[in-house]
PDB file of N, CA and C in Angstrom:
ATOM      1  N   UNK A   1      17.071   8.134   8.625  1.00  0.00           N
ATOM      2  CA  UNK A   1      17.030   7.395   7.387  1.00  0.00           C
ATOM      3  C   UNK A   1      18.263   6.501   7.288  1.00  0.00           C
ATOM      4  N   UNK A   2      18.122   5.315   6.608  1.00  0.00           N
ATOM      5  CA  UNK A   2      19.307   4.462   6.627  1.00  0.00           C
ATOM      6  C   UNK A   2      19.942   4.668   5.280  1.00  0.00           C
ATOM      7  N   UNK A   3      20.885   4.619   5.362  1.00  0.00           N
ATOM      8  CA  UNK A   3      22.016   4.723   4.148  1.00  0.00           C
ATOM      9  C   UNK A   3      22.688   3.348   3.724  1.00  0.00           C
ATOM     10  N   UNK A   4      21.909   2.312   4.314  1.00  0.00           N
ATOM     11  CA  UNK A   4      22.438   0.842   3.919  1.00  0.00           C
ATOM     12  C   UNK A   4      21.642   0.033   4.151  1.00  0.00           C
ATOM     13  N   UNK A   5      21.490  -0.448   2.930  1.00  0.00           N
ATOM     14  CA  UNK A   5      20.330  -1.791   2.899  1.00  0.00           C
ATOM     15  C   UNK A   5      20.455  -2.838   3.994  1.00  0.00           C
ATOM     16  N   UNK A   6      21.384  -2.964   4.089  1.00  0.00           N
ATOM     17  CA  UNK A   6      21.697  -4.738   5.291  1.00  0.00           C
ATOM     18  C   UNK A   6      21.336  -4.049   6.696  1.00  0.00           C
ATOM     19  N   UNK A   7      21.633  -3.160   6.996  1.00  0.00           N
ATOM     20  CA  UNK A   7      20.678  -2.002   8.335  1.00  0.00           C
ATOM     21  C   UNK A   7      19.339  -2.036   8.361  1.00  0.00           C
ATOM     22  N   UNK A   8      18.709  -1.478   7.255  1.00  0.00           N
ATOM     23  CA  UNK A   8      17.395  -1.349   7.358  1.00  0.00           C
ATOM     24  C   UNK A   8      16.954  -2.261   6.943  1.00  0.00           C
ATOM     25  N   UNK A   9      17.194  -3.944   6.072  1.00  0.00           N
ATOM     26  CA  UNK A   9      16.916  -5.070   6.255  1.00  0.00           C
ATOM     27  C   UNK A   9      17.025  -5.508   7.800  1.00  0.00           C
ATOM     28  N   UNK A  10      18.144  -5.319   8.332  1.00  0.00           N
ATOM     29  CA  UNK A  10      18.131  -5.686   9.774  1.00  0.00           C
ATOM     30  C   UNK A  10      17.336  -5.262  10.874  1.00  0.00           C
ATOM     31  N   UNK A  11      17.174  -4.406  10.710  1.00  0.00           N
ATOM     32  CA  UNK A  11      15.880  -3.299  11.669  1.00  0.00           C
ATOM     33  C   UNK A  11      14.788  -4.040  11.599  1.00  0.00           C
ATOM     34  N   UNK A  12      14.112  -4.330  10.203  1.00  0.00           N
ATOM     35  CA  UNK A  12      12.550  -4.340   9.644  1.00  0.00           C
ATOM     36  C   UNK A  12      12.761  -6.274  10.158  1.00  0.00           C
ATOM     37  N   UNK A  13      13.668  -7.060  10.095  1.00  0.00           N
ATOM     38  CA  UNK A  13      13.548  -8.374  10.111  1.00  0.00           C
ATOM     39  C   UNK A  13      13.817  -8.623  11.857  1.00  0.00           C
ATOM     40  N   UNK A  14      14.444  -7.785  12.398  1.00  0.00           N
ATOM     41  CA  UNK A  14      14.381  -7.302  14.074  1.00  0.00           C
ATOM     42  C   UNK A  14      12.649  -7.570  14.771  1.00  0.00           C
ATOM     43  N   UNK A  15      12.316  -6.379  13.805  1.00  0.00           N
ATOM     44  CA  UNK A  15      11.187  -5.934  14.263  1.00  0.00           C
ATOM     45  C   UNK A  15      10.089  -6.980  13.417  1.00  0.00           C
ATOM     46  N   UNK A  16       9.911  -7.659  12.886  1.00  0.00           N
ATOM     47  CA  UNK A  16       9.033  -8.415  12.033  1.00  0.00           C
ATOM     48  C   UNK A  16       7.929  -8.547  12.905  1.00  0.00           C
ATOM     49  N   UNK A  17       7.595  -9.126  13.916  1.00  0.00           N
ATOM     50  CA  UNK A  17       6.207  -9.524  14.583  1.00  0.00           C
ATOM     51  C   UNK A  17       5.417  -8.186  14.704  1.00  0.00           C
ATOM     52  N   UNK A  18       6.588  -7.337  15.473  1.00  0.00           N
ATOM     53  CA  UNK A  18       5.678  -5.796  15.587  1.00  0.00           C
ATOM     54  C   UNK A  18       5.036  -5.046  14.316  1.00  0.00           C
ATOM     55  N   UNK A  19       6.162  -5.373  13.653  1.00  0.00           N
ATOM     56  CA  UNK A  19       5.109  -4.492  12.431  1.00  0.00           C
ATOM     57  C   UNK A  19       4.456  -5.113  11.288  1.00  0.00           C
ATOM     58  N   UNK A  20       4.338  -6.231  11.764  1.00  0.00           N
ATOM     59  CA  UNK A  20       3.366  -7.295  10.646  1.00  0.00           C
ATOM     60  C   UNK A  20       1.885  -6.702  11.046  1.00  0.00           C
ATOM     61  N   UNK A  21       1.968  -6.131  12.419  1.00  0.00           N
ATOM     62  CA  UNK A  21       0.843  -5.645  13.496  1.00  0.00           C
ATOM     63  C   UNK A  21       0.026  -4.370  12.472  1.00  0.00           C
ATOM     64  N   UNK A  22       1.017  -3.684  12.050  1.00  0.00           N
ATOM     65  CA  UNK A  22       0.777  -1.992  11.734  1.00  0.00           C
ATOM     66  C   UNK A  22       0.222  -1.949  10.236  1.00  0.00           C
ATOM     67  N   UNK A  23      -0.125  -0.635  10.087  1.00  0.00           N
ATOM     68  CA  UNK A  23       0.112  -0.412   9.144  1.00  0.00           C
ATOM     69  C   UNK A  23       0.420   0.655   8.615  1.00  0.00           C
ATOM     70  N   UNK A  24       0.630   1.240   7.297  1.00  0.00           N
ATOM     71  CA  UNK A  24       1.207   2.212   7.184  1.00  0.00           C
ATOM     72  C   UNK A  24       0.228   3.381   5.694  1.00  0.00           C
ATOM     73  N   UNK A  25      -0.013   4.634   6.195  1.00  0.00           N
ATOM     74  CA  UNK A  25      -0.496   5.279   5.057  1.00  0.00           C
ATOM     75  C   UNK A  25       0.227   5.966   3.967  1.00  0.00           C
ATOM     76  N   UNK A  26      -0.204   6.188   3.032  1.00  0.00           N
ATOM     77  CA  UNK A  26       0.365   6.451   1.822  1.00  0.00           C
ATOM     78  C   UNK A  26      -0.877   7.229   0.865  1.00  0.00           C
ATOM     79  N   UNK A  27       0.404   8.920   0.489  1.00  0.00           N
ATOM     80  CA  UNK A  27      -0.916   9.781  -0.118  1.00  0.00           C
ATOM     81  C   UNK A  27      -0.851   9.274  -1.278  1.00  0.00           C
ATOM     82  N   UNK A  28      -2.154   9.091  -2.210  1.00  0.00           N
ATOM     83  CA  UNK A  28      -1.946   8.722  -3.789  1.00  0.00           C
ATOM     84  C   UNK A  28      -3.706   9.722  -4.106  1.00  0.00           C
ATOM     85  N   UNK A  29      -2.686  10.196  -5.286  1.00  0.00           N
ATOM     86  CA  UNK A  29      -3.750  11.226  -5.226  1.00  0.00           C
ATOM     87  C   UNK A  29      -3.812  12.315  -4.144  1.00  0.00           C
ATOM     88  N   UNK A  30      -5.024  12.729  -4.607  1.00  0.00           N
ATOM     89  CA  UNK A  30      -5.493  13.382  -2.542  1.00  0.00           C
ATOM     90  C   UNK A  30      -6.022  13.373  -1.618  1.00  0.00           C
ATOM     91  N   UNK A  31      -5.945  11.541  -1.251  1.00  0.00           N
ATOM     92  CA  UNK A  31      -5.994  10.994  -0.430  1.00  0.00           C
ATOM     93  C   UNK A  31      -4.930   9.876   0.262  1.00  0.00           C
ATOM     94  N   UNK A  32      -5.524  10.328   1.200  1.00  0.00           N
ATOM     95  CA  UNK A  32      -4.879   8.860   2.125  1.00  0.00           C
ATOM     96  C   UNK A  32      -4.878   7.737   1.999  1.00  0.00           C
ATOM     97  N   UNK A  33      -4.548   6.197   1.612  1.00  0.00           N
ATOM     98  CA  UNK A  33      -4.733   4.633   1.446  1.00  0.00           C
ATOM     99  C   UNK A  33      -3.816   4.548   3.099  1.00  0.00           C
ATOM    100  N   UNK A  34      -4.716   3.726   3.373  1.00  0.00           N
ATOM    101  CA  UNK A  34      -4.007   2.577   4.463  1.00  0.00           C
ATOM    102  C   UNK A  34      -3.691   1.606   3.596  1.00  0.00           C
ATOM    103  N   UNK A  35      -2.430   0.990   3.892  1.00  0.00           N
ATOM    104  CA  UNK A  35      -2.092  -0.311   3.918  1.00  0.00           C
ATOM    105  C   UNK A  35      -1.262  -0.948   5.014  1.00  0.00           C
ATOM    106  N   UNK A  36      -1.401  -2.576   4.624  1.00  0.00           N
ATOM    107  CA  UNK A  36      -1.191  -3.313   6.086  1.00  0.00           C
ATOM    108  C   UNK A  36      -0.114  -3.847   5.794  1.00  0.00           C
ATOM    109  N   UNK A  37       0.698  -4.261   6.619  1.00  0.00           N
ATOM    110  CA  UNK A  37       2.463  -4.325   6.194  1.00  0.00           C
ATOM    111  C   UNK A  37       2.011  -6.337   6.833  1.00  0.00           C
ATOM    112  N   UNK A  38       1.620  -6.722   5.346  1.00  0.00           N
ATOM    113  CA  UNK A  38       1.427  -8.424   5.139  1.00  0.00           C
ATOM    114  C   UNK A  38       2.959  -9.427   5.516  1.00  0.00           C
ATOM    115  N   UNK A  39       3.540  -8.711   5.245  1.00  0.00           N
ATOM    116  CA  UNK A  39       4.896  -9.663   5.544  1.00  0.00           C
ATOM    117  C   UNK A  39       6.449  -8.813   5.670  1.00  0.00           C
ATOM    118  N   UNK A  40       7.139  -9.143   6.233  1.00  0.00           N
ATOM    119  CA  UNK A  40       8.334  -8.929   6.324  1.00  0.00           C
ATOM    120  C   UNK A  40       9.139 -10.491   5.985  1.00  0.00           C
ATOM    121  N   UNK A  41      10.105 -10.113   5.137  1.00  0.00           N
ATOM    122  CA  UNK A  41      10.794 -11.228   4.514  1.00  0.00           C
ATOM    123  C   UNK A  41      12.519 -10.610   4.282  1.00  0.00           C
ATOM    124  N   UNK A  42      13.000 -11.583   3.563  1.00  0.00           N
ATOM    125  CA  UNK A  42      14.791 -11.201   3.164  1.00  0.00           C
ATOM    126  C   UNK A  42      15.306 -10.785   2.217  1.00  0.00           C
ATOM    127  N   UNK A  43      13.819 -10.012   1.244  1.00  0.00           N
ATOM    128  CA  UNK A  43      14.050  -9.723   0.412  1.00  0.00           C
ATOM    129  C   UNK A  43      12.976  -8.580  -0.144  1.00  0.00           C
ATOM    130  N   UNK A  44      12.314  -8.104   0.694  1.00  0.00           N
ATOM    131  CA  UNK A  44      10.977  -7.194   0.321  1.00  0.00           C
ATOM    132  C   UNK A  44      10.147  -7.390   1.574  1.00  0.00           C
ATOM    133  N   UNK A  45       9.490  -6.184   1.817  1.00  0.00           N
ATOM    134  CA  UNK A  45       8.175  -5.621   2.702  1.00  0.00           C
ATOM    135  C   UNK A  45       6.951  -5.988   1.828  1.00  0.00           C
ATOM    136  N   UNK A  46       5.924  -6.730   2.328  1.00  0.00           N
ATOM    137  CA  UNK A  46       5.109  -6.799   1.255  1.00  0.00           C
ATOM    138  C   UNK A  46       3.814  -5.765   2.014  1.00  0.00           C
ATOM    139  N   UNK A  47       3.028  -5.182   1.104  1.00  0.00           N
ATOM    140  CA  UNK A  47       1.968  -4.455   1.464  1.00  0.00           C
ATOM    141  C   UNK A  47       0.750  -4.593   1.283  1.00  0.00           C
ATOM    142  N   UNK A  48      -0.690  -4.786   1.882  1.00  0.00           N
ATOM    143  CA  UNK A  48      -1.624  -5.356   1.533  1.00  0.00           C
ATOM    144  C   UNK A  48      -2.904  -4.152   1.660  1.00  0.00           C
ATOM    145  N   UNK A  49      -3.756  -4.360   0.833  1.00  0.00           N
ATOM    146  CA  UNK A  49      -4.853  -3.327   0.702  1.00  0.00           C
ATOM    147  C   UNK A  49      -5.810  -4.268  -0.260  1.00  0.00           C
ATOM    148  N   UNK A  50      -7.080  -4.511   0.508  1.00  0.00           N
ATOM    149  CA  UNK A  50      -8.189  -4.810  -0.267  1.00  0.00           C
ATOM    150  C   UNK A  50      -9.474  -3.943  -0.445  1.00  0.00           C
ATOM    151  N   UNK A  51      -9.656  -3.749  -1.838  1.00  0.00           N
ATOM    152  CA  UNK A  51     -10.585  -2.686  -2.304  1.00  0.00           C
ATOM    153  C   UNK A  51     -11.217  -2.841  -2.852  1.00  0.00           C
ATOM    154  N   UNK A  52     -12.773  -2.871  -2.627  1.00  0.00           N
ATOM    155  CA  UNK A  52     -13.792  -3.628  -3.120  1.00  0.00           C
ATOM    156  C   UNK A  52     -14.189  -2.696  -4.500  1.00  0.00           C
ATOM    157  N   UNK A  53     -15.253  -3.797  -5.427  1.00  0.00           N
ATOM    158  CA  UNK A  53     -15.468  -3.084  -6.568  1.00  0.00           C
ATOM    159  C   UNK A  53     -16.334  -2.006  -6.556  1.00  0.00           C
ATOM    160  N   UNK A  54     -17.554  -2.186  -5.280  1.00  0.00           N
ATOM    161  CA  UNK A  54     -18.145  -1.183  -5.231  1.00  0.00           C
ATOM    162  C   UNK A  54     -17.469   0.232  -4.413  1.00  0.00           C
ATOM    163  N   UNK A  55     -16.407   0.097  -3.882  1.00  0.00           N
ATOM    164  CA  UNK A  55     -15.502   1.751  -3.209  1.00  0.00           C
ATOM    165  C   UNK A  55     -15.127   2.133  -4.971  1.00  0.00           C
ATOM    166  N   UNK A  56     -14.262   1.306  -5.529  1.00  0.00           N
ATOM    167  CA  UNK A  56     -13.796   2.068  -7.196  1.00  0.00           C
ATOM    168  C   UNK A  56     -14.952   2.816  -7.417  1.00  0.00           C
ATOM    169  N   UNK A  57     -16.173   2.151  -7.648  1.00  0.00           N
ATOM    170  CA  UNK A  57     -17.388   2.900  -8.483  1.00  0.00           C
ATOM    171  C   UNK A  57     -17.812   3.817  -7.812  1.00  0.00           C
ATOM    172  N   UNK A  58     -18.179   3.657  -6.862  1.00  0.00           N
ATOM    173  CA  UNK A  58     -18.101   5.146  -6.013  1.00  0.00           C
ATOM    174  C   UNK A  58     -17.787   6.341  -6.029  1.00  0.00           C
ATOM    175  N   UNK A  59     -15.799   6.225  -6.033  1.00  0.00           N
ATOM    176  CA  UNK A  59     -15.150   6.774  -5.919  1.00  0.00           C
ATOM    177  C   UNK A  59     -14.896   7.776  -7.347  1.00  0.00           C
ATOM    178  N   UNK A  60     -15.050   6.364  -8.167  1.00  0.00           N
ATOM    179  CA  UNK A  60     -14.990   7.171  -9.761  1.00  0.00           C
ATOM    180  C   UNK A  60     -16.659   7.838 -10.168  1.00  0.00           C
ATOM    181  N   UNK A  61     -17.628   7.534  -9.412  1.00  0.00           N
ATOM    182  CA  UNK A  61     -18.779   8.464  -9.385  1.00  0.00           C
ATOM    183  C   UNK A  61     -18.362   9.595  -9.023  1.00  0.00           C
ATOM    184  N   UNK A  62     -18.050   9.405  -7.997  1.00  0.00           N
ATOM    185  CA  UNK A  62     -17.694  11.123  -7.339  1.00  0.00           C
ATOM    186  C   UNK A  62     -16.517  11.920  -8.038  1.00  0.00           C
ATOM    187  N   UNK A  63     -16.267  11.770  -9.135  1.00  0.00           N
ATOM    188  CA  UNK A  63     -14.781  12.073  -9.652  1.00  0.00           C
ATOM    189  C   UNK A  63     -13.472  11.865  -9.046  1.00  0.00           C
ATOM    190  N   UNK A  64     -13.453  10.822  -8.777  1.00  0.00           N
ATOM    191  CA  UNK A  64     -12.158  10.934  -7.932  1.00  0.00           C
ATOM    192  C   UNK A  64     -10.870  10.249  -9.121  1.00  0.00           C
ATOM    193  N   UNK A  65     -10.250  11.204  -9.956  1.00  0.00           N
ATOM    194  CA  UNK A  65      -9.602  10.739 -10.805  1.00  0.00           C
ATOM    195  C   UNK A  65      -8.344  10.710 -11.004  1.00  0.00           C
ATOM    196  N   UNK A  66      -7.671  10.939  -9.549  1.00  0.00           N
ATOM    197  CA  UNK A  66      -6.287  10.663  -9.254  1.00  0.00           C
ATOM    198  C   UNK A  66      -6.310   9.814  -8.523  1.00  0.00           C
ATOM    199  N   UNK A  67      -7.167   9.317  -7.646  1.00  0.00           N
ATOM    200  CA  UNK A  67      -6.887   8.236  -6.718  1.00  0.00           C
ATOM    201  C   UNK A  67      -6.694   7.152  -6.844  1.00  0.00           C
ATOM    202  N   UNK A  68      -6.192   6.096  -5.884  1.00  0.00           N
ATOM    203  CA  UNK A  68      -6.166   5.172  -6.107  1.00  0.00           C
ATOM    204  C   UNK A  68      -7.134   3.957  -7.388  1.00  0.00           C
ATOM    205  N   UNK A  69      -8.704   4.304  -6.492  1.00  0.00           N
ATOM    206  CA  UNK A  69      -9.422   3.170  -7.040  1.00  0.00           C
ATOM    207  C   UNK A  69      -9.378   3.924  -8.608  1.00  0.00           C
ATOM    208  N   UNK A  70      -8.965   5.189  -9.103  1.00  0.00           N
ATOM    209  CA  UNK A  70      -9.162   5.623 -10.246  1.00  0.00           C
ATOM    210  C   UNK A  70      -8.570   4.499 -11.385  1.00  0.00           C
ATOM    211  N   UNK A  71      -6.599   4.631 -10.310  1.00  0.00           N
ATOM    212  CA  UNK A  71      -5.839   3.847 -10.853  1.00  0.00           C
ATOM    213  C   UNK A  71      -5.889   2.309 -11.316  1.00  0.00           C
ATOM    214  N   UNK A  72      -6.862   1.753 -10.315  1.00  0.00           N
ATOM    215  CA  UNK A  72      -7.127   0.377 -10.213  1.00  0.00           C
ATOM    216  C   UNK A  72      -7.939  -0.203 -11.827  1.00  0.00           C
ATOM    217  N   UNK A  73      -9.181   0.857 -11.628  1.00  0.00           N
ATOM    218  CA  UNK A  73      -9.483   0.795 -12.852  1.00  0.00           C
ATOM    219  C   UNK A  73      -9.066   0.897 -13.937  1.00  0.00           C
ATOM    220  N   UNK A  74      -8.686   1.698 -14.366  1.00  0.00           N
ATOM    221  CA  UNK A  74      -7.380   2.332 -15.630  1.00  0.00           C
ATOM    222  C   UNK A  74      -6.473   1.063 -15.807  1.00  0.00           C
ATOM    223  N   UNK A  75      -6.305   0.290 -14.941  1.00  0.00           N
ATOM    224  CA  UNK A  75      -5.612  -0.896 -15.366  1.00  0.00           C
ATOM    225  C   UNK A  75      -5.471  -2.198 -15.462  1.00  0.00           C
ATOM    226  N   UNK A  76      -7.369  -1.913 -15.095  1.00  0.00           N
ATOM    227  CA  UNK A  76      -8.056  -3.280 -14.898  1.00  0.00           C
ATOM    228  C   UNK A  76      -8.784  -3.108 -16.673  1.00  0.00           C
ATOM    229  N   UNK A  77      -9.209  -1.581 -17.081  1.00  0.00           N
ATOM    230  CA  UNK A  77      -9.534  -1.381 -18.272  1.00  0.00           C
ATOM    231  C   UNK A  77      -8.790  -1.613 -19.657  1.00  0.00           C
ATOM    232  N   UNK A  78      -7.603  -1.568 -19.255  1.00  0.00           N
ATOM    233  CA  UNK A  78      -6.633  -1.403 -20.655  1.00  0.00           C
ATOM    234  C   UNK A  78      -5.226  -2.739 -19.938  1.00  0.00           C
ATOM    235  N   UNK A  79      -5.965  -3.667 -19.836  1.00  0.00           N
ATOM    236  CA  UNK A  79      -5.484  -5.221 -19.385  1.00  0.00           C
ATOM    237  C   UNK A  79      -5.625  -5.775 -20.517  1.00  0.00           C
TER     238      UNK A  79
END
């Protein structure tokens, strides 16, 4: 783990082509999301995930009410 920002800015802007490649998962809820590591820049990692309207409805059919698409909704509802 890095203990200094200008390091692990330096690492991630090192490595920029390779891991524009990757991507990276993340539990929310109790599940897994992929997301795709959209950019490396000099000031933020940006992260990309597209999630269609019909996976939310689905997902919130099946109760899925910690997950992500739960979240998506919840704040697409009270917008």
């Amino acid at each position: 783990m890095y203990d200094n920002v200008d390091d692990f800015k330096k690492k991630a802007l090192d490595n920029k082509n390779d891991l524009k490649r990757e991507s990276i998962d993340i539990l929310i809820g109790d599940e897994e999301q992929s997301f795709r590591i959209a950019g490396i820049g000099e000031k933020a990692i940006r992260l990309e995930k597209f999630i269609k309207y019909d996976d939310i409805m689905d997902a919130i059919e099946d109760g899925k009410d910690e997950g992500l698409e739960a979240l998506i909704m919840k704040f697409v509802e009270d917008f």
